[in-house]
N, C-alpha and C. Protein backbone atom coordinates (compact mmCIF):
# COMPACT_ATOMS: atom_id res chain seq x y z
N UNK A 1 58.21 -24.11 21.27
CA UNK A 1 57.80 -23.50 20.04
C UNK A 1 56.60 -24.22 19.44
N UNK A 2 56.56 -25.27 19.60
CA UNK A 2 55.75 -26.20 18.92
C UNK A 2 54.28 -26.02 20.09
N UNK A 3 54.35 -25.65 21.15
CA UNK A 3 52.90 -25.07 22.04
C UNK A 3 52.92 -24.39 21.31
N UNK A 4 53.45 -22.81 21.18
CA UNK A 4 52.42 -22.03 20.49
C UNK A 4 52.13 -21.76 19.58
N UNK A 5 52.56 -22.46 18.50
CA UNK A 5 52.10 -22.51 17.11
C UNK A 5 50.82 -22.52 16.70
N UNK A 6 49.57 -23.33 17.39
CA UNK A 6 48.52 -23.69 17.46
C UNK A 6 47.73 -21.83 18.40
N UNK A 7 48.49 -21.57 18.93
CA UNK A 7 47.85 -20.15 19.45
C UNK A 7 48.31 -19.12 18.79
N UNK A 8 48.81 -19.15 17.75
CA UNK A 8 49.17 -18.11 16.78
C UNK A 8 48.35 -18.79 15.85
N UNK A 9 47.95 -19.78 15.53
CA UNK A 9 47.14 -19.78 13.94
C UNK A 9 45.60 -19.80 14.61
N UNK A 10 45.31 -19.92 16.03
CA UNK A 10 44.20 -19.71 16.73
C UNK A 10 43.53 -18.11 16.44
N UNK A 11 44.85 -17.36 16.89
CA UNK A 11 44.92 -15.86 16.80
C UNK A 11 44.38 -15.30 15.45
N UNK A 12 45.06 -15.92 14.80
CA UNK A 12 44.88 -15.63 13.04
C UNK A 12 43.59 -15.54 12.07
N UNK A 13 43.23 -17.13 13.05
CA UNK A 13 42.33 -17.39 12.52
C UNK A 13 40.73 -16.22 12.93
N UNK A 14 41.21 -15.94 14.61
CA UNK A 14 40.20 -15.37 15.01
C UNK A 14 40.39 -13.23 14.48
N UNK A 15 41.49 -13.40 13.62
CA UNK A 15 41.84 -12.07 13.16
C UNK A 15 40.65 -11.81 11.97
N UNK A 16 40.90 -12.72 11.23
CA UNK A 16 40.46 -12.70 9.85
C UNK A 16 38.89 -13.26 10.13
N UNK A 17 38.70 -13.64 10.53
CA UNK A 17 37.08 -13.76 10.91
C UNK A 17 36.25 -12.61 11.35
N UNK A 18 37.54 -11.76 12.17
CA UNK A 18 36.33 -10.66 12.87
C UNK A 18 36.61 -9.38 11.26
N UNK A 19 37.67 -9.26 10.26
CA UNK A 19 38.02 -8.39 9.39
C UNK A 19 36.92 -8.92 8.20
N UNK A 20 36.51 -10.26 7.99
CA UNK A 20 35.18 -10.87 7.23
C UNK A 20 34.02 -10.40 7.90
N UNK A 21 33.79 -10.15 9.17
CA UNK A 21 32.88 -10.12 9.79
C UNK A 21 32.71 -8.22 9.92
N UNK A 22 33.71 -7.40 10.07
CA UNK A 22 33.38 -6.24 9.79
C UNK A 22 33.10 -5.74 8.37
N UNK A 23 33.39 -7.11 7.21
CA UNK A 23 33.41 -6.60 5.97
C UNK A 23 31.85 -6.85 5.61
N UNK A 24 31.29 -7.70 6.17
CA UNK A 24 30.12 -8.32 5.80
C UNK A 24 29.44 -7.03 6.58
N UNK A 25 29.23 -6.73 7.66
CA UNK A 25 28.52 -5.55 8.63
C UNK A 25 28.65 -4.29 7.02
N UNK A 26 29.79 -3.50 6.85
CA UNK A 26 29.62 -2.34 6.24
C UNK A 26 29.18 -2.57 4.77
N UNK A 27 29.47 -3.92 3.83
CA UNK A 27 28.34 -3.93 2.91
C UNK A 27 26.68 -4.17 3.17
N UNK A 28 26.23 -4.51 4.70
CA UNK A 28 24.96 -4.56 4.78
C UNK A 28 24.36 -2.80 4.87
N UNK A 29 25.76 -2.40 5.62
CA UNK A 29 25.77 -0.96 5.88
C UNK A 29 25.32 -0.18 4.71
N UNK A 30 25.90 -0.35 3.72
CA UNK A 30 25.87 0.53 2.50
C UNK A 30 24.51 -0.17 1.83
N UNK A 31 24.13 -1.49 1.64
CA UNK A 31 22.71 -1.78 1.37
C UNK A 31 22.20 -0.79 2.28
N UNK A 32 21.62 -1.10 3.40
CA UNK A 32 21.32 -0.62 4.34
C UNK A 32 20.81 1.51 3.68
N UNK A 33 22.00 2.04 3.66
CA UNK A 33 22.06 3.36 3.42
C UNK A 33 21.69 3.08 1.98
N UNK A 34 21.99 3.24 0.99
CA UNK A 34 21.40 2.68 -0.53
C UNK A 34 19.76 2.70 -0.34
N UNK A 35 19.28 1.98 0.48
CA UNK A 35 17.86 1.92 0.55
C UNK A 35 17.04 3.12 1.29
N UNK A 36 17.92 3.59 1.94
CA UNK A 36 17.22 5.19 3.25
C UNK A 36 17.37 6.16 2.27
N UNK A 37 18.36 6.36 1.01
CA UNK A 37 18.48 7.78 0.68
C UNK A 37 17.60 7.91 -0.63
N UNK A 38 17.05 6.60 -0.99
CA UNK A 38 15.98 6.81 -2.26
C UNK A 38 15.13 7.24 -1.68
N UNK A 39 14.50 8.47 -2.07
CA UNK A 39 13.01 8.80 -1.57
C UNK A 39 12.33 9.30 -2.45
N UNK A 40 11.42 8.24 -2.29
CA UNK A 40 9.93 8.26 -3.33
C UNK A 40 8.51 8.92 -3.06
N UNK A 41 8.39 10.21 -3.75
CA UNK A 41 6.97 10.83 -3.49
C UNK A 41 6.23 10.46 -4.34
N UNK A 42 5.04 10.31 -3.72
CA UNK A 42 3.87 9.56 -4.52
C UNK A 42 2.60 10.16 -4.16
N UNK A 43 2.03 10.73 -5.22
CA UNK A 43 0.78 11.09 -4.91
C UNK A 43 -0.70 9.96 -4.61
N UNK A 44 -1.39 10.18 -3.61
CA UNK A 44 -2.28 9.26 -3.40
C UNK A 44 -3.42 9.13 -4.88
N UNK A 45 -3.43 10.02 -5.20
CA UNK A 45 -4.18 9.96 -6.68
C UNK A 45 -3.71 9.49 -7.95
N UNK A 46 -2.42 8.64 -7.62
CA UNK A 46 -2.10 8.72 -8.74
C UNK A 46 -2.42 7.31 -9.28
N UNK A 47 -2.76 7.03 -10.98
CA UNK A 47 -3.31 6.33 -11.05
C UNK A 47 -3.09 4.66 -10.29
N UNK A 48 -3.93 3.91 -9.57
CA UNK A 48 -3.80 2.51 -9.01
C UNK A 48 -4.24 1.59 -9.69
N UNK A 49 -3.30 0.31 -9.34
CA UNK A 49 -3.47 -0.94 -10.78
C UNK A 49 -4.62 -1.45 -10.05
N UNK A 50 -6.12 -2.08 -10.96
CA UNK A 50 -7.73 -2.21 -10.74
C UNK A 50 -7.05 -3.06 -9.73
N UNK A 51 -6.18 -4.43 -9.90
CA UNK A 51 -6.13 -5.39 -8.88
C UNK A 51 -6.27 -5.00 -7.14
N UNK A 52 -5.15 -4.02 -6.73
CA UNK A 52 -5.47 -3.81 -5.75
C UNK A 52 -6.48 -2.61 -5.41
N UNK A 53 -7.37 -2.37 -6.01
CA UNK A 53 -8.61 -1.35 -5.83
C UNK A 53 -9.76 -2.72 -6.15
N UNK A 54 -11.09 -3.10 -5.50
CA UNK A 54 -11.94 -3.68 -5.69
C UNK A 54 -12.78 -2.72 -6.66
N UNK A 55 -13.89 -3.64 -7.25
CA UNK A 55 -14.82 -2.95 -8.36
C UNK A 55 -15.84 -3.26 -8.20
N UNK A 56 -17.30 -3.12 -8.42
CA UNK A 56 -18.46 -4.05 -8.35
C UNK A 56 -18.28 -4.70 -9.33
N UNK A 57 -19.06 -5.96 -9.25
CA UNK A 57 -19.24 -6.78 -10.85
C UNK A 57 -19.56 -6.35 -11.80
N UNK A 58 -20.79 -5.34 -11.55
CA UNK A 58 -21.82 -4.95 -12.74
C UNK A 58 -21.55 -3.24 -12.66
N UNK A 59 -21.42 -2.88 -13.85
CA UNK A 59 -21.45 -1.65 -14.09
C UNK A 59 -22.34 -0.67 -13.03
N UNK A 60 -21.99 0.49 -12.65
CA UNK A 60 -23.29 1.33 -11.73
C UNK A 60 -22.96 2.77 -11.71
N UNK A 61 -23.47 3.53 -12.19
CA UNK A 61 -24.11 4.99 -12.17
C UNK A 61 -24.17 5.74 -10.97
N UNK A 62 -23.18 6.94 -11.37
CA UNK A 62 -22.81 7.20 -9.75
C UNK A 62 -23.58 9.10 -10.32
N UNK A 63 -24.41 9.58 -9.04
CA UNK A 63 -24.69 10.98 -9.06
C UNK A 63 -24.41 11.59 -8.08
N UNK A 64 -23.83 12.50 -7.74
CA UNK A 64 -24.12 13.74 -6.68
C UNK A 64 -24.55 14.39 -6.50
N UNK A 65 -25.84 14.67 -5.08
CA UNK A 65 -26.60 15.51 -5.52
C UNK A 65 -26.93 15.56 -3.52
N UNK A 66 -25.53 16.90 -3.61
CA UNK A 66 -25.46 17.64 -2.13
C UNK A 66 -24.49 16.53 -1.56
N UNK A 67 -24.68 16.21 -0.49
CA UNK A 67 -23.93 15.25 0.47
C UNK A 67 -24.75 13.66 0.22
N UNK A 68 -25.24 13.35 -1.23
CA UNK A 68 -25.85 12.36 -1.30
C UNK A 68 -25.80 11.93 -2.15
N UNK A 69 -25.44 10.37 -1.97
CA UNK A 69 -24.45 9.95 -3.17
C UNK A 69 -25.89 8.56 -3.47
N UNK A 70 -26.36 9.33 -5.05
CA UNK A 70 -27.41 8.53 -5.88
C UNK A 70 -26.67 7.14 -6.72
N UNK A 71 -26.94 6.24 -6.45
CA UNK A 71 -25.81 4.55 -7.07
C UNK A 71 -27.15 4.14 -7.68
N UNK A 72 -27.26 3.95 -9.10
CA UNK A 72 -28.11 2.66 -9.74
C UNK A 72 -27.41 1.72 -10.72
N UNK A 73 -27.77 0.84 -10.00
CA UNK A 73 -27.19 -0.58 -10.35
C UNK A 73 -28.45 -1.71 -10.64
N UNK A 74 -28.22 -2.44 -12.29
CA UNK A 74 -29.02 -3.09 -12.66
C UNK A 74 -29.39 -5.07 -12.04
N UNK A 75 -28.04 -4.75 -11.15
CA UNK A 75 -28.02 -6.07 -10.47
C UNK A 75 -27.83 -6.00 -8.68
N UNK A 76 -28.03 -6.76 -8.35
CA UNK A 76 -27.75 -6.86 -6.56
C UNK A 76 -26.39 -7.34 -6.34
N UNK A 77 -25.63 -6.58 -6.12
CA UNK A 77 -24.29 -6.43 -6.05
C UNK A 77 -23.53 -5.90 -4.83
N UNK A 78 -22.34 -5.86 -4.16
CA UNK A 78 -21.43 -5.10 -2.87
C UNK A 78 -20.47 -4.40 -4.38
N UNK A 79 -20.80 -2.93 -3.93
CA UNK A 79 -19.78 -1.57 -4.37
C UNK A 79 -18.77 -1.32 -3.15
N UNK A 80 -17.61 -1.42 -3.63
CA UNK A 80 -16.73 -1.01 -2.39
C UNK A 80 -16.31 0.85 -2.44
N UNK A 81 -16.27 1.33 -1.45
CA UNK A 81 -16.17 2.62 -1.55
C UNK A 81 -14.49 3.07 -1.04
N UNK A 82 -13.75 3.65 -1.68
CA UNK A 82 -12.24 4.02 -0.93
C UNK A 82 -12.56 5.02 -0.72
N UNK A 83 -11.61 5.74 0.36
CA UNK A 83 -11.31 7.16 1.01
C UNK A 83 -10.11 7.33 -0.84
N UNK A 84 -9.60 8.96 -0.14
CA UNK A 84 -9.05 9.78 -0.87
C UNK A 84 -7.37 8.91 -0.74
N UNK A 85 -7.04 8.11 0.24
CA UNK A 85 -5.85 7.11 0.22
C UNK A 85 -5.89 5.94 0.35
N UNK A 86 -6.87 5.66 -0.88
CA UNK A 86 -6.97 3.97 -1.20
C UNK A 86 -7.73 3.39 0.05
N UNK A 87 -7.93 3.94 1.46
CA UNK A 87 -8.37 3.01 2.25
C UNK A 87 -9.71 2.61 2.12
N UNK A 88 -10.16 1.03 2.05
CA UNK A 88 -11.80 1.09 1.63
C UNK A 88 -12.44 1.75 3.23
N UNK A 89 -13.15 2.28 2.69
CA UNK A 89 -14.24 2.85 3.79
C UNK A 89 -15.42 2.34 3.90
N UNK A 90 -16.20 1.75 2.68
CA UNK A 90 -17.44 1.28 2.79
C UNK A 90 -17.62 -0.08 2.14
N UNK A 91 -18.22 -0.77 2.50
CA UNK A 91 -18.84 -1.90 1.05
C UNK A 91 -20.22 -2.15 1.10
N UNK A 92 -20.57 -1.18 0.34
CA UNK A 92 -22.02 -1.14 0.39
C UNK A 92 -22.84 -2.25 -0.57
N UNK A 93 -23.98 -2.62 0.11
CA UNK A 93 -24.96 -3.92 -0.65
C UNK A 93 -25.79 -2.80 -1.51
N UNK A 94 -25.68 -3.15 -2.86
CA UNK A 94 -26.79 -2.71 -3.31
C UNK A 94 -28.18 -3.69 -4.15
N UNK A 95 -28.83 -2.74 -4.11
CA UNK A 95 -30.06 -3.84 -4.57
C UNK A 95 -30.35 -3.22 -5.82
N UNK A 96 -30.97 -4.20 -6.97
CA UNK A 96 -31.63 -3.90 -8.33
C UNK A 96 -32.19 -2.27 -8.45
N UNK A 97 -32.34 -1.08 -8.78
CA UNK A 97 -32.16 0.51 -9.06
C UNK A 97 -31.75 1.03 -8.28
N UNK A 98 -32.81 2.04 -7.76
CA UNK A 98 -31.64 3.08 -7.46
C UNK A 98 -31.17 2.90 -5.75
N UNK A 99 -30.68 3.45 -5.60
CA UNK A 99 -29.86 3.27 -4.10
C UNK A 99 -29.43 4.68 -3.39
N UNK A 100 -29.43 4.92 -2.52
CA UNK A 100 -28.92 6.34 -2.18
C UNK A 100 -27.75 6.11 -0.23
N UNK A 101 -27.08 6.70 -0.58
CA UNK A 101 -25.89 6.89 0.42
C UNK A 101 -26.08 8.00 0.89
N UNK A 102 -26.63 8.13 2.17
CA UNK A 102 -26.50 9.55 2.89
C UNK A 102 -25.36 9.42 3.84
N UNK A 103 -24.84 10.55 4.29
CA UNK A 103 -24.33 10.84 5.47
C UNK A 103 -22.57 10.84 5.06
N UNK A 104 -22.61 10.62 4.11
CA UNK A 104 -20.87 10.64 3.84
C UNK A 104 -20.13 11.52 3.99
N UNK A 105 -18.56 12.01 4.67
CA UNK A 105 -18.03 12.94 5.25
C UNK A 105 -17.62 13.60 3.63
N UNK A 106 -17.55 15.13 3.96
CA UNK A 106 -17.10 15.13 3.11
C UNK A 106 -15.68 15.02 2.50
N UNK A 107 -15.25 15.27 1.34
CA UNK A 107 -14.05 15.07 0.66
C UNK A 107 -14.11 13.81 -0.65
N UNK A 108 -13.07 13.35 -0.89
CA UNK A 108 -13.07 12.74 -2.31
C UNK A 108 -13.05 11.04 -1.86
N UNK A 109 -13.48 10.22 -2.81
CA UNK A 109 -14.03 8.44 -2.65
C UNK A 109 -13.34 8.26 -3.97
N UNK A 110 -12.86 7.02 -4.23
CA UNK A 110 -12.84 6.98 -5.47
C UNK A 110 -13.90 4.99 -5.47
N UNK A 111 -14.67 5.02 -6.28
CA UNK A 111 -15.50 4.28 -6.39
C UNK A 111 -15.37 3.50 -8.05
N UNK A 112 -14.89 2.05 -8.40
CA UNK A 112 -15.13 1.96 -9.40
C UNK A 112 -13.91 2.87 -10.60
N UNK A 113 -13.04 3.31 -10.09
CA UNK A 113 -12.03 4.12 -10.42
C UNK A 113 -12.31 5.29 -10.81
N UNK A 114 -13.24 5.41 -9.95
CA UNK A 114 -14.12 7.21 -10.49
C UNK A 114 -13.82 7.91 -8.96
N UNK A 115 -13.66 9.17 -9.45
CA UNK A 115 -13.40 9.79 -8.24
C UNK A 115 -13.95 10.42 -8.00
N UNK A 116 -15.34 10.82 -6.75
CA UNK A 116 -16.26 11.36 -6.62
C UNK A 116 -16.44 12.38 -5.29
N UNK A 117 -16.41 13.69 -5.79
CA UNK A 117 -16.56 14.19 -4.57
C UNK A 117 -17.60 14.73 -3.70
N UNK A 118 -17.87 14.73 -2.46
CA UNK A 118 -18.78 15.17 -1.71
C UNK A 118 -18.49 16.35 -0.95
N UNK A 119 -19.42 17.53 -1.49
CA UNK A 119 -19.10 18.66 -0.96
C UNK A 119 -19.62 19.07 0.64
């Protein structure tokens, strides 16, 4: 009797470890599910905090005029340009007046938190 005493609290022990161990699995489970069934739509336009959008330093004057995007800027500065989903697309050098951007595809940039489109 006294052998298997030690293989019954062996047993026991290895009972309640695997019933902790399935308990720990189905609360990761339910985190787990908790996090898949929130679903968040988000429009790409919708307003973005300046931090993660870059800006030029100095103020600059944006025109459209056709597929040609007119920039005057009173200092020599890099304008970063985003696509229509935040991705930067350009970082253009500009120099002291005016500046001109040809060739841009069209659709919407947002520049400077202005949103500019090219038809």
């Amino acid at each position: 009797m006294y052998k298997t005493r030690p293989f019954f609290r062996t047993v026991a022990l290895v009972i309640l470890m695997l019933a902790s161990l399935s308990t720990m699995a189905d609360k990761q489970e339910v985190r787990r599910l908790a996090k898949d069934t929130l679903t968040v739509v988000t429009s790409p336009w919708q307003e973005t905090p300046s931090a993660r959008m870059a800006q030029s330093a100095y103020p600059v004057k944006l025109m459209v005029k056709g597929r040609s995007l007119r920039i005057t800027s009173k200092h020599e500065q890099v304008l970063p340009i985003y696509t229509q989903g935040g991705v930067l697309y350009l970082a253009m050098q500009l120099t002291p007046g005016v500046n001109w951007l040809n060739g841009l595809p069209r659709g919407r940039y947002r520049i400077n938190n202005r949103t500019i489109r090219i038809k």
